[in-house]
Protein backbone atom coordinates (compact mmCIF):
# COMPACT_ATOMS: atom_id res chain seq x y z
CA UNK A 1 50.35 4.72 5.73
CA UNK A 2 47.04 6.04 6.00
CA UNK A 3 45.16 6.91 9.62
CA UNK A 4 42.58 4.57 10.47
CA UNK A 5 38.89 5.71 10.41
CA UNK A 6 36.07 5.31 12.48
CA UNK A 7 33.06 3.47 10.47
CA UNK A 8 30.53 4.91 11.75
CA UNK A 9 31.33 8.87 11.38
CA UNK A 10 34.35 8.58 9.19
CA UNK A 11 36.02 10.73 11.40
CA UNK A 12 40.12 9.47 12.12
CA UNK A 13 40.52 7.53 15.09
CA UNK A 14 41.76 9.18 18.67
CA UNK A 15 44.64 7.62 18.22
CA UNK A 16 46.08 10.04 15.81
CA UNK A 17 45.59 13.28 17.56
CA UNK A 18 47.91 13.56 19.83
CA UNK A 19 50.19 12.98 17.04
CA UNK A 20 48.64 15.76 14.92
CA UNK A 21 48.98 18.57 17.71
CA UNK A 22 52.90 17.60 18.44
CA UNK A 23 53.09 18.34 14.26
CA UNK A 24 51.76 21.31 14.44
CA UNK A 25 53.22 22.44 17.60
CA UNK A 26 56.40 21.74 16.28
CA UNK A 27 56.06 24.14 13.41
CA UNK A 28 54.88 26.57 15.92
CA UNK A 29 51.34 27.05 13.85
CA UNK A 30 48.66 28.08 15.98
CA UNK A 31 45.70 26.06 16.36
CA UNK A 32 42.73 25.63 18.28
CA UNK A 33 40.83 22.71 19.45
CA UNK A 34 37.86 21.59 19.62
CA UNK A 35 36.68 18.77 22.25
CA UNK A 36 32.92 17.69 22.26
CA UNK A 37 30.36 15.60 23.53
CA UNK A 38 27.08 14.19 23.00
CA UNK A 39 24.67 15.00 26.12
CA UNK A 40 23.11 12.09 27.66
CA UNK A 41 24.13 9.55 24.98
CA UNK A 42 23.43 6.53 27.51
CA UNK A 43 19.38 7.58 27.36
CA UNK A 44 19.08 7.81 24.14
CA UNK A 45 20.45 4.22 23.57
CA UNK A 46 18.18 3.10 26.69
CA UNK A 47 14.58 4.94 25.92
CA UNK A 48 15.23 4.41 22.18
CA UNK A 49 17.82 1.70 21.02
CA UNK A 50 21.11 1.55 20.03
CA UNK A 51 19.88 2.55 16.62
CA UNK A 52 19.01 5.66 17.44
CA UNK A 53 22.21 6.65 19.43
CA UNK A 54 23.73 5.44 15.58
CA UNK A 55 21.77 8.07 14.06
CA UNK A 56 23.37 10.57 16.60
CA UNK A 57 26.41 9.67 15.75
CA UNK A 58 26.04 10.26 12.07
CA UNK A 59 24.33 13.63 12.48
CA UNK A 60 26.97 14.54 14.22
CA UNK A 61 29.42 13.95 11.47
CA UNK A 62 27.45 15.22 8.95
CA UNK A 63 27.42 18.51 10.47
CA UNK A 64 30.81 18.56 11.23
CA UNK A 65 32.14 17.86 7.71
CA UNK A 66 29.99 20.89 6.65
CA UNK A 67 30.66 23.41 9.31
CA UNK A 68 35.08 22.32 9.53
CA UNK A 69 36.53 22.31 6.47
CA UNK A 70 39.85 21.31 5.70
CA UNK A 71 42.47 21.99 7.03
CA UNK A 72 40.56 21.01 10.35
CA UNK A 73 40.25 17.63 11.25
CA UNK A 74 37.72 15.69 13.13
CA UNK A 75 38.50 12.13 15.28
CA UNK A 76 36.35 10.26 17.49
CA UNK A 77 38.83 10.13 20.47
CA UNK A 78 36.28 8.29 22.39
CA UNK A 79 32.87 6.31 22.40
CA UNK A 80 31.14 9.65 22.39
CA UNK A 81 33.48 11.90 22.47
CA UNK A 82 35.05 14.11 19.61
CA UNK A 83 37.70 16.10 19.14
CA UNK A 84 38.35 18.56 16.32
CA UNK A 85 41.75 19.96 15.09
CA UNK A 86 41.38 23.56 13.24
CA UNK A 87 45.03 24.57 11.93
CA UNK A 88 45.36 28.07 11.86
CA UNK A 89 42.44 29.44 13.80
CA UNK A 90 42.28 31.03 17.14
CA UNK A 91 39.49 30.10 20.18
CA UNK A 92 37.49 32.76 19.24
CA UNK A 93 36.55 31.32 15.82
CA UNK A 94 36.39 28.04 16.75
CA UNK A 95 33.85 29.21 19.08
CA UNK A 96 31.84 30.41 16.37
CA UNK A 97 31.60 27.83 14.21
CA UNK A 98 31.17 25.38 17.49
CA UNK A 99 28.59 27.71 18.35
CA UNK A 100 27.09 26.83 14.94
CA UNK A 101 27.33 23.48 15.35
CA UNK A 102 25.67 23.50 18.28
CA UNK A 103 22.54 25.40 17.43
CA UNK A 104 22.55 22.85 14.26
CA UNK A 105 22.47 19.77 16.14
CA UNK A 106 19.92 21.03 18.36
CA UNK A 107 17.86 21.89 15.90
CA UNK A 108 17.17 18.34 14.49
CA UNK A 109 14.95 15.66 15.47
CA UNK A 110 14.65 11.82 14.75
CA UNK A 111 11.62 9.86 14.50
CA UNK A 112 10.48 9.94 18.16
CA UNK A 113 13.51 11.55 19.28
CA UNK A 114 13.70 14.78 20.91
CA UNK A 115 15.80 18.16 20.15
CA UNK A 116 19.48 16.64 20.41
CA UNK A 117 22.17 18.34 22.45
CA UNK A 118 26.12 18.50 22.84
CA UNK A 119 28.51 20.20 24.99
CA UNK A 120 31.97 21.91 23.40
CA UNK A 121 35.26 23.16 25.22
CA UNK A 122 37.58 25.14 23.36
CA UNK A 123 41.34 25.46 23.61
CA UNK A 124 44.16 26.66 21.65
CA UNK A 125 47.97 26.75 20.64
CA UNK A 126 50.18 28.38 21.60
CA UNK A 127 48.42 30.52 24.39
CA UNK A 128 46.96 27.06 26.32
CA UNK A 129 50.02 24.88 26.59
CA UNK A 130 52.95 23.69 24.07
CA UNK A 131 51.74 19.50 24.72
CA UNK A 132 49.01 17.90 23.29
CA UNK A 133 48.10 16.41 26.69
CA UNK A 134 47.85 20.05 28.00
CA UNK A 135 46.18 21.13 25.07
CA UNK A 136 43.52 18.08 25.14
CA UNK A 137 43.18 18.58 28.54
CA UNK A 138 42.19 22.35 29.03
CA UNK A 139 39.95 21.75 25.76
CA UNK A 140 38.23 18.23 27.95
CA UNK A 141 37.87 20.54 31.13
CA UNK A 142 36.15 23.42 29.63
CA UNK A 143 33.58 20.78 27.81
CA UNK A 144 32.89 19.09 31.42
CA UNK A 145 32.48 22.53 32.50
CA UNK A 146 29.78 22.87 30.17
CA UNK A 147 28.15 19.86 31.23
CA UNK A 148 27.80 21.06 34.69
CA UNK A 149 26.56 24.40 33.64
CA UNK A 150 23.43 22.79 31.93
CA UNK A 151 24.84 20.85 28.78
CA UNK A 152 24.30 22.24 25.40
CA UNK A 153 26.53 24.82 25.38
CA UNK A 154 30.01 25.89 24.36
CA UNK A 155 32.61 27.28 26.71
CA UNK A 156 36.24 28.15 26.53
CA UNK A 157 39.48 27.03 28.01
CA UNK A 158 40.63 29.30 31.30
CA UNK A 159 43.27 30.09 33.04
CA UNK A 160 43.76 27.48 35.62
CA UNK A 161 44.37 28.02 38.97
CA UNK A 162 47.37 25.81 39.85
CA UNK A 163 48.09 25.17 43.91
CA UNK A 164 51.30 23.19 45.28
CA UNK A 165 52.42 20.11 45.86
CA UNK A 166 51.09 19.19 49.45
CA UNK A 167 52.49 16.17 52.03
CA UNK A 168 50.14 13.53 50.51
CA UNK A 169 53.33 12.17 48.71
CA UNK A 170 55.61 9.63 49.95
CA UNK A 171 59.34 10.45 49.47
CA UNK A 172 59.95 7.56 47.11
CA UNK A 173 56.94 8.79 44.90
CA UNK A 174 58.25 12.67 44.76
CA UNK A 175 61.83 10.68 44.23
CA UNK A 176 60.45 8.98 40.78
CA UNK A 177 58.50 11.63 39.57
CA UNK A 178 61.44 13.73 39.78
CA UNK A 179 63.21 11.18 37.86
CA UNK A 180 60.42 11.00 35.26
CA UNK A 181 60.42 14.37 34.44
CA UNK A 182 63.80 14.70 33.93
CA UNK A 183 64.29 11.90 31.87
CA UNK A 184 61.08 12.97 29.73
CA UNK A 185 61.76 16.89 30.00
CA UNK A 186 58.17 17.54 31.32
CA UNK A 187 57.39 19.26 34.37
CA UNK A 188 56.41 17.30 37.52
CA UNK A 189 53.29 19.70 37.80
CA UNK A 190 52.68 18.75 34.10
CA UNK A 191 52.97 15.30 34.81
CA UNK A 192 50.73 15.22 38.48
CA UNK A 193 48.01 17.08 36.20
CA UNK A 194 47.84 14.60 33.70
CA UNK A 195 47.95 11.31 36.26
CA UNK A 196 44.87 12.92 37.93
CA UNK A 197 43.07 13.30 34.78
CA UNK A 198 43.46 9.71 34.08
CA UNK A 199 41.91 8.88 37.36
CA UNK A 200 39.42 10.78 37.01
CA UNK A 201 38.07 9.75 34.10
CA UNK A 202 38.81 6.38 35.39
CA UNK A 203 36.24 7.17 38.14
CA UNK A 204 34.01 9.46 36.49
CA UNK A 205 30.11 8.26 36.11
């Protein structure tokens, strides 16, 4: 059965990625990834009409299809928010051709729109987790990293600094999780990491 595509950029669906990374992960090929997003989207469409976000979108995807080749693979895992899967290369590549990308993007203009801008993280396999919810993840928090140092710009996944569980958890709650874990095989630090994402992005303006 073929993977559903997004109309507007003809990039795959987000739905398919996470499947994507567990297939490669579980023929141990390395692979970096790509998470992006387009600066200030929610202007654009305000000072200049939905339209003209549209056009975004499509430059977007034009540039992407010219600068990521197959093997890599491009989805729109969100409503402005893009993720792209590059078999076989490592972050320092991908950074590159982001890099590229970027510079690209920028570098175009719309009728009575300005310079456009997005912001990248990078993150790889096998060196930034072995789940594609890690994976995603350290590639998501190096792109809002980039937003808060200034937008339009590319930066890479990190080391994260990891602290322990504290007494904000009620017995019963430590109890399941425990539970969870064991009945998925994922670690409960895996697990409280990936809970808080959610929430934040629940909460997140």
């Amino acid at each position: 059965m073929d993977k559903q595509k997004d109309p507007l950029t003809g990039f795959f669906v987000g739905a398919g990625l996470n499947p994507d990374i567990d297939a490669l992960v579980a023929k141990d090929t390395p692979f970096a990834l790509v998470a992006l997003d387009i600066d200030n989207l929610l202007t654009i469409n305000h000072d200049f009409g939905m339209e003209a976000g549209d056009w975004v979108f499509r430059l977007i995807a034009r540039h992407v299809d010219a600068l990521f080749p197959a093997p890599s693979t491009a989805y729109r895992a969100g409503a402005d928010n893009f993720a792209i899967l590059m078999p076989g290369k490592n972050k320092e590549t991908a950074f590159l051709i982001a890099e590229e990308l970027r510079r690209c993007i920028h570098a175009e203009k719309g009728e009575s729109l300005p310079g456009q801008s997005i912001s990248v993280g990078i993150s790889a396999y096998p060196e930034d987790g072995s789940r594609a919810a890690d994976i995603y993840r350290r590639a998501d928090s190096a792109m809002v990293r980039a937003k808060k140092e200034g937008r339009n710009c590319v930066r890479l996944a990190r080391e994260e600094k990891l602290t322990p569980k504290t007494s904000h958890y009620t017995a019963a709650q430590l109890e399941q999780l425990s539970e969870i874990s064991e009945k998925i095989s994922v670690g409960e630090a895996a697990l409280l990491r990936e809970a808080l994402d959610d929430l934040l992005r629940k909460y997140d303006s």
